[in-house]
N, C-alpha and C. Protein backbone atom coordinates (compact mmCIF):
# COMPACT_ATOMS: atom_id res chain seq x y z
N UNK A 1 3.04 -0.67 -126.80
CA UNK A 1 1.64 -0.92 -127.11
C UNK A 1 1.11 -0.03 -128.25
N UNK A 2 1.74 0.61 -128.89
CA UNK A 2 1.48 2.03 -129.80
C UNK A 2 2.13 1.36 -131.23
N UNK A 3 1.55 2.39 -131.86
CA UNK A 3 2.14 1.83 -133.35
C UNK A 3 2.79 3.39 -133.55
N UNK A 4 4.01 3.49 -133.98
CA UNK A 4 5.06 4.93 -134.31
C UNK A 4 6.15 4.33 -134.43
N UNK A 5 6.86 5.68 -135.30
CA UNK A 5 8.54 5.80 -135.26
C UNK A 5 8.99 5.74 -133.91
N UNK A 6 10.20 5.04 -133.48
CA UNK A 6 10.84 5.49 -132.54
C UNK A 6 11.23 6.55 -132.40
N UNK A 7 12.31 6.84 -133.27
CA UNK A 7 12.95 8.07 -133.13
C UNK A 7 11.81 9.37 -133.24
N UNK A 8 10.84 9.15 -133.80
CA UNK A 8 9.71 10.65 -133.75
C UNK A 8 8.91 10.54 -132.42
N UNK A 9 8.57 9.51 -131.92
CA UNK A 9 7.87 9.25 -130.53
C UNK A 9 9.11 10.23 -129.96
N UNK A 10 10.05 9.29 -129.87
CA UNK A 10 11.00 9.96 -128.76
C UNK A 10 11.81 11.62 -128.75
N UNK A 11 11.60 11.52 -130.00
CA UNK A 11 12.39 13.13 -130.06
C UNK A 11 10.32 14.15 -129.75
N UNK A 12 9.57 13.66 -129.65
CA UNK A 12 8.47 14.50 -129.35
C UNK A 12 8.48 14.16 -127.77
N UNK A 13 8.61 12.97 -127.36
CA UNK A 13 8.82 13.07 -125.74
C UNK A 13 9.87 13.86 -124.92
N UNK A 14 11.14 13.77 -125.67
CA UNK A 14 12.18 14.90 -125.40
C UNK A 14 11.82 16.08 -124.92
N UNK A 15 11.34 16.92 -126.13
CA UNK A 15 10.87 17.86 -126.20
C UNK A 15 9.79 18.17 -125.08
N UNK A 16 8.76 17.77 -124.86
CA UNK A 16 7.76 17.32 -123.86
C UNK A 16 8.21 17.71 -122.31
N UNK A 17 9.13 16.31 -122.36
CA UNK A 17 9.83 16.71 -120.89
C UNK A 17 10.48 18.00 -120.87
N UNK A 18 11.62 18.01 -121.84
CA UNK A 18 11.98 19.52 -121.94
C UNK A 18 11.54 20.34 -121.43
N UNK A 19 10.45 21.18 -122.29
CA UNK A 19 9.66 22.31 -121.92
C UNK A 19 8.58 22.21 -120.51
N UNK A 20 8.92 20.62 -119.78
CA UNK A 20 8.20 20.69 -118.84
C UNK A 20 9.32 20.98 -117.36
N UNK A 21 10.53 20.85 -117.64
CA UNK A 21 11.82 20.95 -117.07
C UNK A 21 11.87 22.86 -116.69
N UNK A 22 11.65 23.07 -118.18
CA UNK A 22 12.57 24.40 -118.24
C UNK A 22 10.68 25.39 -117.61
N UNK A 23 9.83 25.27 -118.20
CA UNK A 23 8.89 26.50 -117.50
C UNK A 23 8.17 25.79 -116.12
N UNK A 24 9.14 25.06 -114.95
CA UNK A 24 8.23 24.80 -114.02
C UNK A 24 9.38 25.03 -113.24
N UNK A 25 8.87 25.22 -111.50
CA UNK A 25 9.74 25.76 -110.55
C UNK A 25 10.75 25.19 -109.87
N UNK A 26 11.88 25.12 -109.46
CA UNK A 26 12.88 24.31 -108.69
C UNK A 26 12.06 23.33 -108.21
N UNK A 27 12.28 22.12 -107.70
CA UNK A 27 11.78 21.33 -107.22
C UNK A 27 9.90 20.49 -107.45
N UNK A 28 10.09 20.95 -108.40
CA UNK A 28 8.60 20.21 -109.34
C UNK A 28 8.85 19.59 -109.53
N UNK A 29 7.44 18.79 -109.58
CA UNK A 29 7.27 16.96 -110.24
C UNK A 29 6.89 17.02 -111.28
N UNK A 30 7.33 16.22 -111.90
CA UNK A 30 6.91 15.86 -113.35
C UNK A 30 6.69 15.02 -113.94
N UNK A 31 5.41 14.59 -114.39
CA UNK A 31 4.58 12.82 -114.52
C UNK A 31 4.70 12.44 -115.62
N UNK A 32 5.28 11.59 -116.26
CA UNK A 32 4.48 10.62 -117.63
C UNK A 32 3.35 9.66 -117.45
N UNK A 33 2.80 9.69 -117.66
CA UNK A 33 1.50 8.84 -117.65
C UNK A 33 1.38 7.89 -118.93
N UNK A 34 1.17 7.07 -119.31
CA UNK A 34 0.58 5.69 -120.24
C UNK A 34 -0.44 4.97 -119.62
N UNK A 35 -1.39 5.28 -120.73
CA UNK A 35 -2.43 5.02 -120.80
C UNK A 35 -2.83 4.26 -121.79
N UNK A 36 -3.10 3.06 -121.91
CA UNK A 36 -3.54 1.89 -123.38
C UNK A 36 -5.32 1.70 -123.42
N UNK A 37 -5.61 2.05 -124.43
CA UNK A 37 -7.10 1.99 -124.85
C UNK A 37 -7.01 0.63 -125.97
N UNK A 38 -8.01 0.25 -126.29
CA UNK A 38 -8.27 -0.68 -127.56
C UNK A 38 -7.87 0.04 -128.63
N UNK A 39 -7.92 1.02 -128.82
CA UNK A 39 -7.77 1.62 -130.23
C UNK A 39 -6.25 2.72 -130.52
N UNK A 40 -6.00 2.84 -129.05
CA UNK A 40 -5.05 4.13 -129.15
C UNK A 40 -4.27 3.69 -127.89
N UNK A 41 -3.11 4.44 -128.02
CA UNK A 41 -2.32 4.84 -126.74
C UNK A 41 -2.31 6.21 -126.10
N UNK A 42 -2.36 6.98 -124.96
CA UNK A 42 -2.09 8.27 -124.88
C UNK A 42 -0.88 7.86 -124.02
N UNK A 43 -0.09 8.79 -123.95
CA UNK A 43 1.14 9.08 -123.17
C UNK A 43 1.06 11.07 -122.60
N UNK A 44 0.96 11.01 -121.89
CA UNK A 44 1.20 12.30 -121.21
C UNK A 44 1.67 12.78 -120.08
N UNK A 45 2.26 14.01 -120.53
CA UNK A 45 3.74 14.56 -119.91
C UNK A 45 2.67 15.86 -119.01
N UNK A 46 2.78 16.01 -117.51
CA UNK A 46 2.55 16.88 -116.77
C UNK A 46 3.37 17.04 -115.74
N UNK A 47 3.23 18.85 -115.63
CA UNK A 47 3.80 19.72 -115.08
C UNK A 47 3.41 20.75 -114.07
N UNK A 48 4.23 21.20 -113.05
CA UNK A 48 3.63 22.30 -111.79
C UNK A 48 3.91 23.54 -112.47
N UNK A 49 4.27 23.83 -113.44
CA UNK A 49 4.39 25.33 -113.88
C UNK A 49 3.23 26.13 -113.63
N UNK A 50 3.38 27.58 -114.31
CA UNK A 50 2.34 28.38 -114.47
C UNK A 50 1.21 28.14 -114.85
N UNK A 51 1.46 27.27 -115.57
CA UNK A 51 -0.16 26.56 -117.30
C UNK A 51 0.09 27.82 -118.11
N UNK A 52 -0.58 27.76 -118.84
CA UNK A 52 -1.31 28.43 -120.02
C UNK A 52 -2.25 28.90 -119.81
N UNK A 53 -2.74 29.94 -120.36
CA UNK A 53 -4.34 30.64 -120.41
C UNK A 53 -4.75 30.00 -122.16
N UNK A 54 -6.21 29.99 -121.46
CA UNK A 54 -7.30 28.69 -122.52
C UNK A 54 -6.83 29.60 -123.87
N UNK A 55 -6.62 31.19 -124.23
CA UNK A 55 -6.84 32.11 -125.18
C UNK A 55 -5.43 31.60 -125.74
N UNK A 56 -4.46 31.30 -125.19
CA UNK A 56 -3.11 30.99 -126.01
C UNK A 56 -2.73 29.71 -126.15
N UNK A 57 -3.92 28.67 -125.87
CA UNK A 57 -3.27 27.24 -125.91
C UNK A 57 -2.94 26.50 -127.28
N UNK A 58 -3.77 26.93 -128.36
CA UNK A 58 -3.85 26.99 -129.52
C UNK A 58 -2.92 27.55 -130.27
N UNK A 59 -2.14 28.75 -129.70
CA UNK A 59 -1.00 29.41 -130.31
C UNK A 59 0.07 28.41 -130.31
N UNK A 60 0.28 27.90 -129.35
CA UNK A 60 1.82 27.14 -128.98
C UNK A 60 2.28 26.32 -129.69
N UNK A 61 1.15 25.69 -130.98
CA UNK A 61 1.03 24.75 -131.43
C UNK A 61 1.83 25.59 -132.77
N UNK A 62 1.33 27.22 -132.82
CA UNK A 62 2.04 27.44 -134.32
C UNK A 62 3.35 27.61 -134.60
N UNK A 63 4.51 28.06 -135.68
CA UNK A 63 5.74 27.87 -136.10
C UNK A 63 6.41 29.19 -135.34
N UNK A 64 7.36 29.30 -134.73
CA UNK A 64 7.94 30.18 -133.63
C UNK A 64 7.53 30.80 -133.12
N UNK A 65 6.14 30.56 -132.56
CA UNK A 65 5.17 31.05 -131.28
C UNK A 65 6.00 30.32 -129.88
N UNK A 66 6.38 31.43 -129.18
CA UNK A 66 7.07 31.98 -127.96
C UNK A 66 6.41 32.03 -126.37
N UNK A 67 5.17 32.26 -127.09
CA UNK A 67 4.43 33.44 -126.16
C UNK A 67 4.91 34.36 -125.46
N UNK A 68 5.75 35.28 -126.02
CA UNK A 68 6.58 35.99 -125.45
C UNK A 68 7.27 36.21 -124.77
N UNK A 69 7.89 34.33 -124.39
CA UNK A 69 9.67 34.19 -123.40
C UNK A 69 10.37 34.55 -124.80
N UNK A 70 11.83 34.88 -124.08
CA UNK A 70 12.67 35.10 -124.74
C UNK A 70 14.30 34.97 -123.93
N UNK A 71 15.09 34.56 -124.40
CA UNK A 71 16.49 34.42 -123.53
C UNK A 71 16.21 32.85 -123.01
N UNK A 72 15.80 32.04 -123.31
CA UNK A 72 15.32 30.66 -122.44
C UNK A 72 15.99 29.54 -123.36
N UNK A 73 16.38 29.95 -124.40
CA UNK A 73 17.51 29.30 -125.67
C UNK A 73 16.34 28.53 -126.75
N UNK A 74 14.95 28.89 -126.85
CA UNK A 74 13.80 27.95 -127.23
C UNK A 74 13.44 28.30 -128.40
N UNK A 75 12.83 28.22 -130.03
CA UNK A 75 12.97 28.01 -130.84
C UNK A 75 11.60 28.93 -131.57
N UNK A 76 10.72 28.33 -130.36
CA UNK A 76 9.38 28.16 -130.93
C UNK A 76 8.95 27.58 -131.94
N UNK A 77 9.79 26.39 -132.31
CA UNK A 77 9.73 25.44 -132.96
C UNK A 77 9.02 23.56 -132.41
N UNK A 78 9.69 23.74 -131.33
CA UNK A 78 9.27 22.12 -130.66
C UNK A 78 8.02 21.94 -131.11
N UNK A 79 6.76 22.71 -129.95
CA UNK A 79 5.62 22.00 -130.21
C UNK A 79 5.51 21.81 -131.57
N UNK A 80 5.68 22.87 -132.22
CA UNK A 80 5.02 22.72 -134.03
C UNK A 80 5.15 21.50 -134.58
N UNK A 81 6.68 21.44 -134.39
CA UNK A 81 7.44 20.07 -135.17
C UNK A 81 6.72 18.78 -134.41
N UNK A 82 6.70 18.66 -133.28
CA UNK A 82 5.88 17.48 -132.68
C UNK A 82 4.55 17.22 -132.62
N UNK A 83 3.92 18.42 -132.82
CA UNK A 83 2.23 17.91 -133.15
C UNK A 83 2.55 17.46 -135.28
N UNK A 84 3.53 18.14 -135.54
CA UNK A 84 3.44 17.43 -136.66
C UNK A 84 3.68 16.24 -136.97
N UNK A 85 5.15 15.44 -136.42
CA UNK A 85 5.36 14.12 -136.34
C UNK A 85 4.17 13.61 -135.19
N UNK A 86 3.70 13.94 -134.41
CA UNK A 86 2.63 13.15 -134.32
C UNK A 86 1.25 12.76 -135.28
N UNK A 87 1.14 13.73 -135.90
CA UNK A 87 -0.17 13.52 -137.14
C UNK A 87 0.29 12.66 -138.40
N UNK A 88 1.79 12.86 -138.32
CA UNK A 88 2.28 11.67 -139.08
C UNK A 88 2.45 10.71 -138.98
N UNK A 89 2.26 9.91 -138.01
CA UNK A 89 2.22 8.85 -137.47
C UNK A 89 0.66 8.49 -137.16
N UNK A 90 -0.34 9.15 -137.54
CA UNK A 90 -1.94 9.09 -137.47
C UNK A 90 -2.43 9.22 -136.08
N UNK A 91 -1.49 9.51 -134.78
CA UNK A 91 -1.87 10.20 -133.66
C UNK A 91 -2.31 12.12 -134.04
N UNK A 92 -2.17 12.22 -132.54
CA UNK A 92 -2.47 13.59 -131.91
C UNK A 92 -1.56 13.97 -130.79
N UNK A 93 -1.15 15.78 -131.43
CA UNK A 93 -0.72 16.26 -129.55
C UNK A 93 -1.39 17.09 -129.02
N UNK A 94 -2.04 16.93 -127.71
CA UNK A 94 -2.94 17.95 -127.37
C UNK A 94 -2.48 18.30 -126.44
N UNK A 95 -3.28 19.74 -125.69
CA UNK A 95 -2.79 20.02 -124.38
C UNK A 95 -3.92 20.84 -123.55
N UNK A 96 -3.84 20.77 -122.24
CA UNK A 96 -4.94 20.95 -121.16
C UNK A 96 -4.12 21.77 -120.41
N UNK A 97 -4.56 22.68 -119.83
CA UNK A 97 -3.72 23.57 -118.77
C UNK A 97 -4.66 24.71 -118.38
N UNK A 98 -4.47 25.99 -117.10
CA UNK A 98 -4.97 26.32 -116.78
C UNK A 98 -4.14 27.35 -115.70
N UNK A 99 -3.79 28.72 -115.76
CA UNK A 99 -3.07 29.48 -115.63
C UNK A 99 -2.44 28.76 -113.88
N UNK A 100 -1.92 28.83 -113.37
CA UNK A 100 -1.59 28.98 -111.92
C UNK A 100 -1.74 27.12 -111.64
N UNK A 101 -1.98 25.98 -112.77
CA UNK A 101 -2.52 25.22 -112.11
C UNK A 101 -1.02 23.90 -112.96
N UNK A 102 -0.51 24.45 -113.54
CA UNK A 102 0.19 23.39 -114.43
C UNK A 102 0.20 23.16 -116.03
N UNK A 103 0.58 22.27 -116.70
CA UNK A 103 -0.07 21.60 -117.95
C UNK A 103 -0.02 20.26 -118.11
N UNK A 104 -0.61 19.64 -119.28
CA UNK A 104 -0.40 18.52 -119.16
C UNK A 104 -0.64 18.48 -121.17
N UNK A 105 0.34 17.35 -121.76
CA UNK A 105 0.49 17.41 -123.02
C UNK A 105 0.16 15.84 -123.01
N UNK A 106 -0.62 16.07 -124.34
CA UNK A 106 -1.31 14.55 -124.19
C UNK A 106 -0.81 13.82 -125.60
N UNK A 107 0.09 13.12 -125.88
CA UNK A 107 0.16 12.23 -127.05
C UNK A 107 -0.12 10.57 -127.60
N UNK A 108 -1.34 10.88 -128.58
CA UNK A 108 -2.29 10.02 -128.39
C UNK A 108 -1.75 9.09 -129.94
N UNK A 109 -1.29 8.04 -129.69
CA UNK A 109 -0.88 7.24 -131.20
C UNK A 109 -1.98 5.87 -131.34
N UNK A 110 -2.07 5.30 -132.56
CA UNK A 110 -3.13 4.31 -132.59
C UNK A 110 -2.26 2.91 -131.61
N UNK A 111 -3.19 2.03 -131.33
CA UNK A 111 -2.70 0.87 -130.66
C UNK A 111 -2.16 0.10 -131.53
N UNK A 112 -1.14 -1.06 -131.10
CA UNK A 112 -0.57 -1.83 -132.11
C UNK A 112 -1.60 -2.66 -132.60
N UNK A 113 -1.56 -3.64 -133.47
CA UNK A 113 -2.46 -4.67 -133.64
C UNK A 113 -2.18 -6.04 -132.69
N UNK A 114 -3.31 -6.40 -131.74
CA UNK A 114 -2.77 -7.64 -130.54
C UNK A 114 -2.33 -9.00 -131.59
C-alpha cells in the first residue's frame, strides 16, 4: 500500500527488528504494526526493552551514536542510515519510547496512488 524501494524499506525494517531483538529481554514480544492512511503508510516496529529517555531520543538518530553500549557488535550506524533512506523515499523514521516502558519506531512512507 506504500510507495518505496524494496530493498531500502526492507533493509530499514531489518534493522528495526534487529535492534528490537538485540536491546529487549529473553522472551519479549515484538510487534509490527501497518497502518494505511489516505495519504501515507506507517509501519511500526515495537519492543519490551528498557526505552529510551525523551533527552537521548534524538541522539540515536545521529552517525555512530551508541548511547554508550559497546561489545553488542552495533555500528551506530543503522538508525542514521535508515532515517536517511527513509527521507529518501519522501517518508519519515520516528520514535516514541519511555525509559522502563519499551520503544516503538514508526516508519511512515506516502500511500501508493489507488
Amino acid at each position: 500500500p506504500a510507495k518505496g524501494e524494496f530493498r531500502r524499506v526492507l533493509q530499514i525494517l531489518v534493522n528495526l527488528v534487529g535492534n528490537a531483538i538485540r536491546y529487549s529481554p529473553d522472551g519479549s514480544v515484538i510487534k509490527i504494526q501497518v497502518k494505511a492512511e489516505s495519504d501515507e503508510v506507517a509501519i511500526t516496529v515495537s519492543d519490551q526493552g528498557d526505552g529510551i529517555a525523551i533527552e537521548d531520543q534524538s541522539k540515536i538518530f545521529e552517525k555512530f551514536e551508541r548511547l554508550g553500549r559497546s561489545g553488542d557488535g552495533g555500528s551506530g550506524l543503522g538508525l542514521f542510515i535508515s532515517r536517511r533512506l527513509a527521507e529518501a523515499m519522501d517518508g519519515s523514521l520516528s520514535v516514541e519510547s519511555s525509559p522502563g516502558k519499551g520503544t516503538a519506531f514508526t516508519l511512515k512512507l506516502p500511500a501508493r496512488d489507488a
